[in-house]
C-alpha atoms as a PDB file:
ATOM      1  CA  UNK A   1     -76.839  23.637  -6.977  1.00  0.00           C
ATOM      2  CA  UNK A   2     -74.982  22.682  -4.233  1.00  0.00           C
ATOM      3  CA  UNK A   3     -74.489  24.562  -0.668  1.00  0.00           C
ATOM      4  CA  UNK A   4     -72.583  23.899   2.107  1.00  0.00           C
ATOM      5  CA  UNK A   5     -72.457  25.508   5.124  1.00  0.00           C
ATOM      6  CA  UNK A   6     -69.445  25.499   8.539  1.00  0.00           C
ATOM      7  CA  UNK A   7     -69.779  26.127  11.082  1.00  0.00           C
ATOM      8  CA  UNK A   8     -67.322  26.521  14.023  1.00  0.00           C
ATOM      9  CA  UNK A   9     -67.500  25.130  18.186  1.00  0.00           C
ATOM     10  CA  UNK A  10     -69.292  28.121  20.007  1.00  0.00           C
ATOM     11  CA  UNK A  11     -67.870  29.461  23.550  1.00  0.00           C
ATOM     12  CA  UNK A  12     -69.073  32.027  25.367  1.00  0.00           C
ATOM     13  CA  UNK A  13     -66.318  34.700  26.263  1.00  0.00           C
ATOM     14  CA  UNK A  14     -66.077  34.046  29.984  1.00  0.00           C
ATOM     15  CA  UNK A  15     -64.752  30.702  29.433  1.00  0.00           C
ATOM     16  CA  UNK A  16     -62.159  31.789  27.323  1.00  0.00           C
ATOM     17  CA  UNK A  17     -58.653  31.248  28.455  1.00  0.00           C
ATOM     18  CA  UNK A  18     -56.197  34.145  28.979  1.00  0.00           C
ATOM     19  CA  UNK A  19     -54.655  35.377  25.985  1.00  0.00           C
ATOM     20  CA  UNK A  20     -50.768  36.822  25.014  1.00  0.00           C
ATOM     21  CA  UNK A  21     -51.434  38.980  22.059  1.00  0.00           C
ATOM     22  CA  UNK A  22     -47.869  40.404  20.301  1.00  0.00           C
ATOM     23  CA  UNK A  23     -49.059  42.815  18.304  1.00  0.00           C
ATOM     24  CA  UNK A  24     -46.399  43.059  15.298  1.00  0.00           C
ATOM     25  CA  UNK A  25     -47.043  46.971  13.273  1.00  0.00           C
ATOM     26  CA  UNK A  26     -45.554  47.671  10.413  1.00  0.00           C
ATOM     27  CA  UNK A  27     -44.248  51.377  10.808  1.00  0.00           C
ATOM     28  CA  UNK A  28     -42.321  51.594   7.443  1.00  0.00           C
ATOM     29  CA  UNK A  29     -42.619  54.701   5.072  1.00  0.00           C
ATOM     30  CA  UNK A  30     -45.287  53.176   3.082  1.00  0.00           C
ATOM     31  CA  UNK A  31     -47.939  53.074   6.235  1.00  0.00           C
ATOM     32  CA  UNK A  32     -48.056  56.626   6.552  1.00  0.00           C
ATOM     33  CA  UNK A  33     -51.179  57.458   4.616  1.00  0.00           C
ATOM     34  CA  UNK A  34     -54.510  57.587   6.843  1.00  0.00           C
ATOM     35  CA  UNK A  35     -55.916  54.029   5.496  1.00  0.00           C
ATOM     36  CA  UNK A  36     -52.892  52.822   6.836  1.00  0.00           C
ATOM     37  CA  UNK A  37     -51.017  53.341  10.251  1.00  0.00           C
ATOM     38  CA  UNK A  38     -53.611  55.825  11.541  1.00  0.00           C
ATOM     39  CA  UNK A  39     -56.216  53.337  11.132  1.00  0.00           C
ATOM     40  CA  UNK A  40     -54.926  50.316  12.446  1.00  0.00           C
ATOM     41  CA  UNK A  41     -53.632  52.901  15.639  1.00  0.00           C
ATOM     42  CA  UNK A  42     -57.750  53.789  15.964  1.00  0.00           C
ATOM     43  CA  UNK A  43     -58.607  49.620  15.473  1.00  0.00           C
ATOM     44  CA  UNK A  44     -56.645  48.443  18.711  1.00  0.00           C
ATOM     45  CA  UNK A  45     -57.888  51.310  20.427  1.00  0.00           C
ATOM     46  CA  UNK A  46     -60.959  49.389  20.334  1.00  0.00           C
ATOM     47  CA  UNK A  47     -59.314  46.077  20.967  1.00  0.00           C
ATOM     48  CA  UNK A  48     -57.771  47.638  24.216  1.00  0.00           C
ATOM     49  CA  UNK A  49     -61.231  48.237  25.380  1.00  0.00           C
ATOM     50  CA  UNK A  50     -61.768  44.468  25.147  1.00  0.00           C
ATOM     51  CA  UNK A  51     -59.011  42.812  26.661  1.00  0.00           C
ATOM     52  CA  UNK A  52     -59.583  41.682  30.337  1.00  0.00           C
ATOM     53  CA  UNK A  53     -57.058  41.482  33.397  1.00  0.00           C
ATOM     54  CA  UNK A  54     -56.262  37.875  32.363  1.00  0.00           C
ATOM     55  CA  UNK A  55     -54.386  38.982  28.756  1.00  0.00           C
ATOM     56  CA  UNK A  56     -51.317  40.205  28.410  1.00  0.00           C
ATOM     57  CA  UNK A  57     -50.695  42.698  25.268  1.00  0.00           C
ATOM     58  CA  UNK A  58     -47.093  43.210  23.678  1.00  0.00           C
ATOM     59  CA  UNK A  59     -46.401  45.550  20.731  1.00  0.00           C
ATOM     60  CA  UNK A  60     -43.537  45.360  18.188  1.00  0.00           C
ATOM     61  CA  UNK A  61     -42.978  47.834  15.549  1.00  0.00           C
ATOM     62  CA  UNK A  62     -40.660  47.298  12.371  1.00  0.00           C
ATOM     63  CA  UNK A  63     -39.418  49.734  10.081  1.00  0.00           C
ATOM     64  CA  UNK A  64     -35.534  50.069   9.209  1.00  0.00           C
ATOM     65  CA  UNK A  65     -35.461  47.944  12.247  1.00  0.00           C
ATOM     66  CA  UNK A  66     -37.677  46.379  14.663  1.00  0.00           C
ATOM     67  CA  UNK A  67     -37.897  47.359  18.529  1.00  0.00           C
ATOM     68  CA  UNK A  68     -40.529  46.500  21.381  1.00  0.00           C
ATOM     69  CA  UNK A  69     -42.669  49.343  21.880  1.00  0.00           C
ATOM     70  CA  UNK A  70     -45.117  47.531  25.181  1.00  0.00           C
ATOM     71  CA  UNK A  71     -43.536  45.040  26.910  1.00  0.00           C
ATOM     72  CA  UNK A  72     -46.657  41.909  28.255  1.00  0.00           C
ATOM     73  CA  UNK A  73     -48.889  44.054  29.764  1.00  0.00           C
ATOM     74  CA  UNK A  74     -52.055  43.297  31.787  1.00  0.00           C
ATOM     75  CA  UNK A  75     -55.400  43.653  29.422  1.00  0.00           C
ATOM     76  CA  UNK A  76     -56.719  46.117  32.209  1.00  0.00           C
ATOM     77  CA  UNK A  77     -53.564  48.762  31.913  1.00  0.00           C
ATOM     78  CA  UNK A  78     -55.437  50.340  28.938  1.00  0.00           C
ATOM     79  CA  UNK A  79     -53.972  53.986  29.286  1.00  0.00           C
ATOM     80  CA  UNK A  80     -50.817  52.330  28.743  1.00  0.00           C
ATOM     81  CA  UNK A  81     -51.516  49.978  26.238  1.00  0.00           C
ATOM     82  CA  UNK A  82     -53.300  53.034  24.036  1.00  0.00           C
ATOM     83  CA  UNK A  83     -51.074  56.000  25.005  1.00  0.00           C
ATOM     84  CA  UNK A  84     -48.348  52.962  23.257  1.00  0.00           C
ATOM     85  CA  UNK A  85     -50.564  52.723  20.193  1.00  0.00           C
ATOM     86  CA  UNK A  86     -50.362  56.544  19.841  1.00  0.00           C
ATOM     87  CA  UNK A  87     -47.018  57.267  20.166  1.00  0.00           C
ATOM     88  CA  UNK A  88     -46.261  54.626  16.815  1.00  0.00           C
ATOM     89  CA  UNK A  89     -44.568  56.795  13.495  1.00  0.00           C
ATOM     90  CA  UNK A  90     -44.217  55.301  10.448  1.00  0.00           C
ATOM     91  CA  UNK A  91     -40.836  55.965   8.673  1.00  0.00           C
ATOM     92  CA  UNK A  92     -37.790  53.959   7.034  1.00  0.00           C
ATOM     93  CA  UNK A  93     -37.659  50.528   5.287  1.00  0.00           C
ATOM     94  CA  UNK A  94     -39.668  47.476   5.851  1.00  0.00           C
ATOM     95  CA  UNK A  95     -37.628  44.594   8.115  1.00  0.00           C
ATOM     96  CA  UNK A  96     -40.201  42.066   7.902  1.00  0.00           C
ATOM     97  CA  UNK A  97     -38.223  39.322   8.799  1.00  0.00           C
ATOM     98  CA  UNK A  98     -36.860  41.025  11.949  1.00  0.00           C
ATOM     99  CA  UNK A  99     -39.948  42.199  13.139  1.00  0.00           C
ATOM    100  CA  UNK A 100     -41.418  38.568  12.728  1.00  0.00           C
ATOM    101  CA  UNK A 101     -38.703  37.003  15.304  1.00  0.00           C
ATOM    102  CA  UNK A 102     -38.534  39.527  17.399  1.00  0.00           C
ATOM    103  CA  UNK A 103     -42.406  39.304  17.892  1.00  0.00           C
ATOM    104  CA  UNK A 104     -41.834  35.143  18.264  1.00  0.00           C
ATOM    105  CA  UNK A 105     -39.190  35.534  20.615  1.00  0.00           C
ATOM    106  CA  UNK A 106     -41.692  38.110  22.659  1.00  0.00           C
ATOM    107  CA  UNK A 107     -44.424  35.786  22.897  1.00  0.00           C
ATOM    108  CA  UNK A 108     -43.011  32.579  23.683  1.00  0.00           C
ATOM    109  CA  UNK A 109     -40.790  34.627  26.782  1.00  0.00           C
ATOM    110  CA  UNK A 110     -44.358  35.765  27.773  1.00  0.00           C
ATOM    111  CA  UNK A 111     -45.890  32.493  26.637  1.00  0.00           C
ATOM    112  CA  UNK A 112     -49.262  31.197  28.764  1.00  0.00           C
ATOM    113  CA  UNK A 113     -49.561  27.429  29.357  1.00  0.00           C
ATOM    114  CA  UNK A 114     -53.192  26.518  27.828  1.00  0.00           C
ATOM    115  CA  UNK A 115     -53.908  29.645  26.689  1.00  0.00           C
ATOM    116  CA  UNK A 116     -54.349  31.729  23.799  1.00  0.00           C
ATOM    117  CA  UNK A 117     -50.585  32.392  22.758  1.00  0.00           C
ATOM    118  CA  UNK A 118     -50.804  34.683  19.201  1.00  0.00           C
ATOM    119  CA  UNK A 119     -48.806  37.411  17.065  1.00  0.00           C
ATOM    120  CA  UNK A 120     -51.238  39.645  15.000  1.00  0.00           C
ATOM    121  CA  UNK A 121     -49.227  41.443  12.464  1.00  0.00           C
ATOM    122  CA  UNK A 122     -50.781  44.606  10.930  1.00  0.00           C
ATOM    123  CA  UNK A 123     -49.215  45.617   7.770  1.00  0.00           C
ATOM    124  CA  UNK A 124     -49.682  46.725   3.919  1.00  0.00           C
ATOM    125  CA  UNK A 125     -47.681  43.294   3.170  1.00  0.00           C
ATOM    126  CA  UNK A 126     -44.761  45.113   1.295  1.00  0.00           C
ATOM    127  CA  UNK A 127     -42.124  43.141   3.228  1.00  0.00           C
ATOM    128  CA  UNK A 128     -38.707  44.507   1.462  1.00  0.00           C
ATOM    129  CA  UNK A 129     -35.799  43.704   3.758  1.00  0.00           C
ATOM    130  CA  UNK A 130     -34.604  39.943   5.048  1.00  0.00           C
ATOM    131  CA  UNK A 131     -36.700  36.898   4.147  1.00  0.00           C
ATOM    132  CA  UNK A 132     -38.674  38.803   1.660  1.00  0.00           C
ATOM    133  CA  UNK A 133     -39.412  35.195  -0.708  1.00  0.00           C
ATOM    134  CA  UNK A 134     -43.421  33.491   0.513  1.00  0.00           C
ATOM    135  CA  UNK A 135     -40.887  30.575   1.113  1.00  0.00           C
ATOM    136  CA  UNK A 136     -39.218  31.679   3.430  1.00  0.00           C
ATOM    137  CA  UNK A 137     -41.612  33.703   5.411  1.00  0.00           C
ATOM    138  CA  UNK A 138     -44.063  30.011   5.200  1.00  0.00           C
ATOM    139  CA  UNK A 139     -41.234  28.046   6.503  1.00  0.00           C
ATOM    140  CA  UNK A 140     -40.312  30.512   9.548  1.00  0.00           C
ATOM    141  CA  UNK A 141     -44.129  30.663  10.642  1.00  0.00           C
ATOM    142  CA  UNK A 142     -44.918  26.933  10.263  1.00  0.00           C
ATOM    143  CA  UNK A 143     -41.560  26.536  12.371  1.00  0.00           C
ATOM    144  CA  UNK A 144     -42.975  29.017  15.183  1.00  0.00           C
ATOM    145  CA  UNK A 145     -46.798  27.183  15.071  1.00  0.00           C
ATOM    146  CA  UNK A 146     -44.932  24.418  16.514  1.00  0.00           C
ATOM    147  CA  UNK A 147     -44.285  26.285  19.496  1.00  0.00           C
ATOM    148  CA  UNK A 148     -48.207  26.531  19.805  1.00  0.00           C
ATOM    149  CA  UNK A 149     -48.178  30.059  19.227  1.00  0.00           C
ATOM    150  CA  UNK A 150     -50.417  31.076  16.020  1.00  0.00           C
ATOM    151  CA  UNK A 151     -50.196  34.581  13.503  1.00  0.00           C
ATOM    152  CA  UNK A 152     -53.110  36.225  12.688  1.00  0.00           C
ATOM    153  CA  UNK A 153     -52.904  38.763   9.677  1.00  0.00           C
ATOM    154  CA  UNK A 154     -54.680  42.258   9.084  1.00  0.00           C
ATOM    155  CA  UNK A 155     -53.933  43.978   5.815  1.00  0.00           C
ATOM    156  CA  UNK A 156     -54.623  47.713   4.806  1.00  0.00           C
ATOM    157  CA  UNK A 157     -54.019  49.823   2.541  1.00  0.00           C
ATOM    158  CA  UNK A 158     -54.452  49.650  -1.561  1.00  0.00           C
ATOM    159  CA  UNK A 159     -51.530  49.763  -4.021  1.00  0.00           C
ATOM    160  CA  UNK A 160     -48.457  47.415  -3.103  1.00  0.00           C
ATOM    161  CA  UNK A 161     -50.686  45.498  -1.058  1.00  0.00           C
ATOM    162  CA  UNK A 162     -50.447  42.023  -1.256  1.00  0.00           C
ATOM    163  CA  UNK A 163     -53.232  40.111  -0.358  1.00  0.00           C
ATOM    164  CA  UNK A 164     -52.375  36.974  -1.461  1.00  0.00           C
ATOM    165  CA  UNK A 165     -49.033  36.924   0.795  1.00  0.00           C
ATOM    166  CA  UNK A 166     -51.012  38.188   4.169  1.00  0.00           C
ATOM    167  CA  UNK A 167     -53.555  35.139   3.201  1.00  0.00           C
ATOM    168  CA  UNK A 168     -50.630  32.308   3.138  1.00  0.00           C
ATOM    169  CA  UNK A 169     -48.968  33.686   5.817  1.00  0.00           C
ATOM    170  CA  UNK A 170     -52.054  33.703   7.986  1.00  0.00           C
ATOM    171  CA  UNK A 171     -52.794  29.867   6.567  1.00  0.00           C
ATOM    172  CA  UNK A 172     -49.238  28.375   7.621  1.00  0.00           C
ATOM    173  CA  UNK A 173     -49.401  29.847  11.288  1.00  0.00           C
ATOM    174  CA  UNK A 174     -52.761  28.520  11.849  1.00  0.00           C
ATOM    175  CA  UNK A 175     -54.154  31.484  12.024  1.00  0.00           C
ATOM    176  CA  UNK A 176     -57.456  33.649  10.080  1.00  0.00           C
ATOM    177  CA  UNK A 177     -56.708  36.703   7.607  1.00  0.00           C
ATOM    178  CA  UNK A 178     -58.995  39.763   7.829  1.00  0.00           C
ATOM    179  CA  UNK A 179     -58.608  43.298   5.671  1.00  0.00           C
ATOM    180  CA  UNK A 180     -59.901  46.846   7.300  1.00  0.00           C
ATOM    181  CA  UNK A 181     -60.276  49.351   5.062  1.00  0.00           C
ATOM    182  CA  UNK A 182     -62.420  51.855   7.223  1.00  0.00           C
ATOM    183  CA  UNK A 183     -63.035  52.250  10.944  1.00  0.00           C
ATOM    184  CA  UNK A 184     -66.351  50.282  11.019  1.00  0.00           C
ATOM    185  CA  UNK A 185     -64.379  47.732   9.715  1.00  0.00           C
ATOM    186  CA  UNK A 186     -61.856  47.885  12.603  1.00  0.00           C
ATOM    187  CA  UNK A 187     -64.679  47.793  14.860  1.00  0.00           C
ATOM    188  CA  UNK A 188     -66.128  44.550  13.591  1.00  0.00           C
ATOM    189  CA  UNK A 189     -62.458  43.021  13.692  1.00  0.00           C
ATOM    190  CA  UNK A 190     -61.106  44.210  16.668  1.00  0.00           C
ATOM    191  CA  UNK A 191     -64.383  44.808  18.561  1.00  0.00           C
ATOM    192  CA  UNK A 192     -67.558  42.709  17.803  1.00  0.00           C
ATOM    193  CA  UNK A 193     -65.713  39.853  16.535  1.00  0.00           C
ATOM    194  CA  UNK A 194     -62.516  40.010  18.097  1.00  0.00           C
ATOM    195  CA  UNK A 195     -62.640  37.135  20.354  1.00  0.00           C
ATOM    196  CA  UNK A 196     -64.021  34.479  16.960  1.00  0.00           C
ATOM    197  CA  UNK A 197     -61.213  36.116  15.246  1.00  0.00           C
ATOM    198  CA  UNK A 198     -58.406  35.422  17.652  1.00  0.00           C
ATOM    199  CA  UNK A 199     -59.369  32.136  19.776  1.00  0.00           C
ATOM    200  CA  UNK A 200     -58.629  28.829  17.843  1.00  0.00           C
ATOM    201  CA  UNK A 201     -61.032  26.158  18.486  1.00  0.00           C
ATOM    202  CA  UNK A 202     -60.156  23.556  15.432  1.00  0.00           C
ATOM    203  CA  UNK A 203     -56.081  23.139  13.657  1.00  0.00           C
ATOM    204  CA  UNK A 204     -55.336  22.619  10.596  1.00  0.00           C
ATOM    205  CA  UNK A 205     -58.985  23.635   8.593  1.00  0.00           C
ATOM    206  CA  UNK A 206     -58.890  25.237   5.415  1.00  0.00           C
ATOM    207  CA  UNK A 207     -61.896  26.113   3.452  1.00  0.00           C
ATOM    208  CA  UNK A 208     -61.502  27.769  -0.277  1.00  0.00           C
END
């Protein structure tokens, strides 16, 4: 029997550098059901109550097409940042592709020297419109790492979910992969653990 056991560089949370968080939403027709949309919408409610006046938030949605929803805003404009989250409908097609560069292009404008520079896409991975091939997607996210800004992954939903894709897609942007099915689950990704979840401390690790 053999056991092994990681663990990862402990720091506390005041030492943490500032953060630009792109949050990329998938508002398609398929994340209408109440796993789905709604639940992510009540999960960054909590991370909003997290953030601190040193991170920026940005939200993209995508649907039939993609649009920014919160341009960088401070971590301590929380009204704003959740009366954004609310106002989020899903509807239309899934442009997966053009809500990934789009989200990119917002974070490296907003990008912070030495800091924490991530897009955390939230989605039921059905991606249906543009670079819809693993390929692809792999090769535009290992192009963006190199900018030094990382993708994080959070899948819902059951059905067309693919769990495999969010999991790759999280690997190649040196990012982590988490699933919330349930609000207590949002809390422990978005609120207890949010900070172990979305601050890098080693590159290129990859347990299985």
């Amino acid at each position: 029997l053999l056991r092994i056991a990681l663990k990862a560089e402990e720091i506390d949370t005041k030492d943490l550098p500032p953060s630009n968080l792109v949050l990329l939403l998938d508002t398609s027709g398929s994340m209408t059901d109440d796993n789905k949309l709604p639940l992510i919408q009540d999960s960054l409610k909590i991370l909003a109550e997290r953030l601190r006046p040193v991170d920026r938030i940005s939200i993209v949605a995508y649907a039939g097409s993609s649009g920014l929803v919160l341009d960088s805003t401070p971590g301590d404009k929380r009204e704003t940042i959740i009366q954004a989250f609310s106002q989020l409908e899903a509807g239309g097609s899934t442009a997966g592709e053009e809500g990934l560069l789009l989200a990119y292009s917002v974070a490296k404008k907003n990008f912070i020297p030495g800091g924490n520079n991530r897009v955390i896409l939230c989605t039921d991975g059905d991606f249906n419109v543009g670079l819809s091939s693993v390929s692809e997607l792999e090769r535009l996210i290992e192009e963006k790492r190199k900018d030094n800004i990382y993708l994080t992954t959070v899948g819902v939903g059951m059905g067309n979910y693919k769990d495999d894709l969010m999991e790759t897609l999280a690997d190649k942007g040196n990012g982590n992969y988490a699933y919330v099915d349930n609000l207590l689950e949002g809390k422990k990704v978005f609120g207890k653990e949010i900070w172990g979840n979305l601050f890098t401390v080693a590159k290129d690790v990859k347990i299985q």
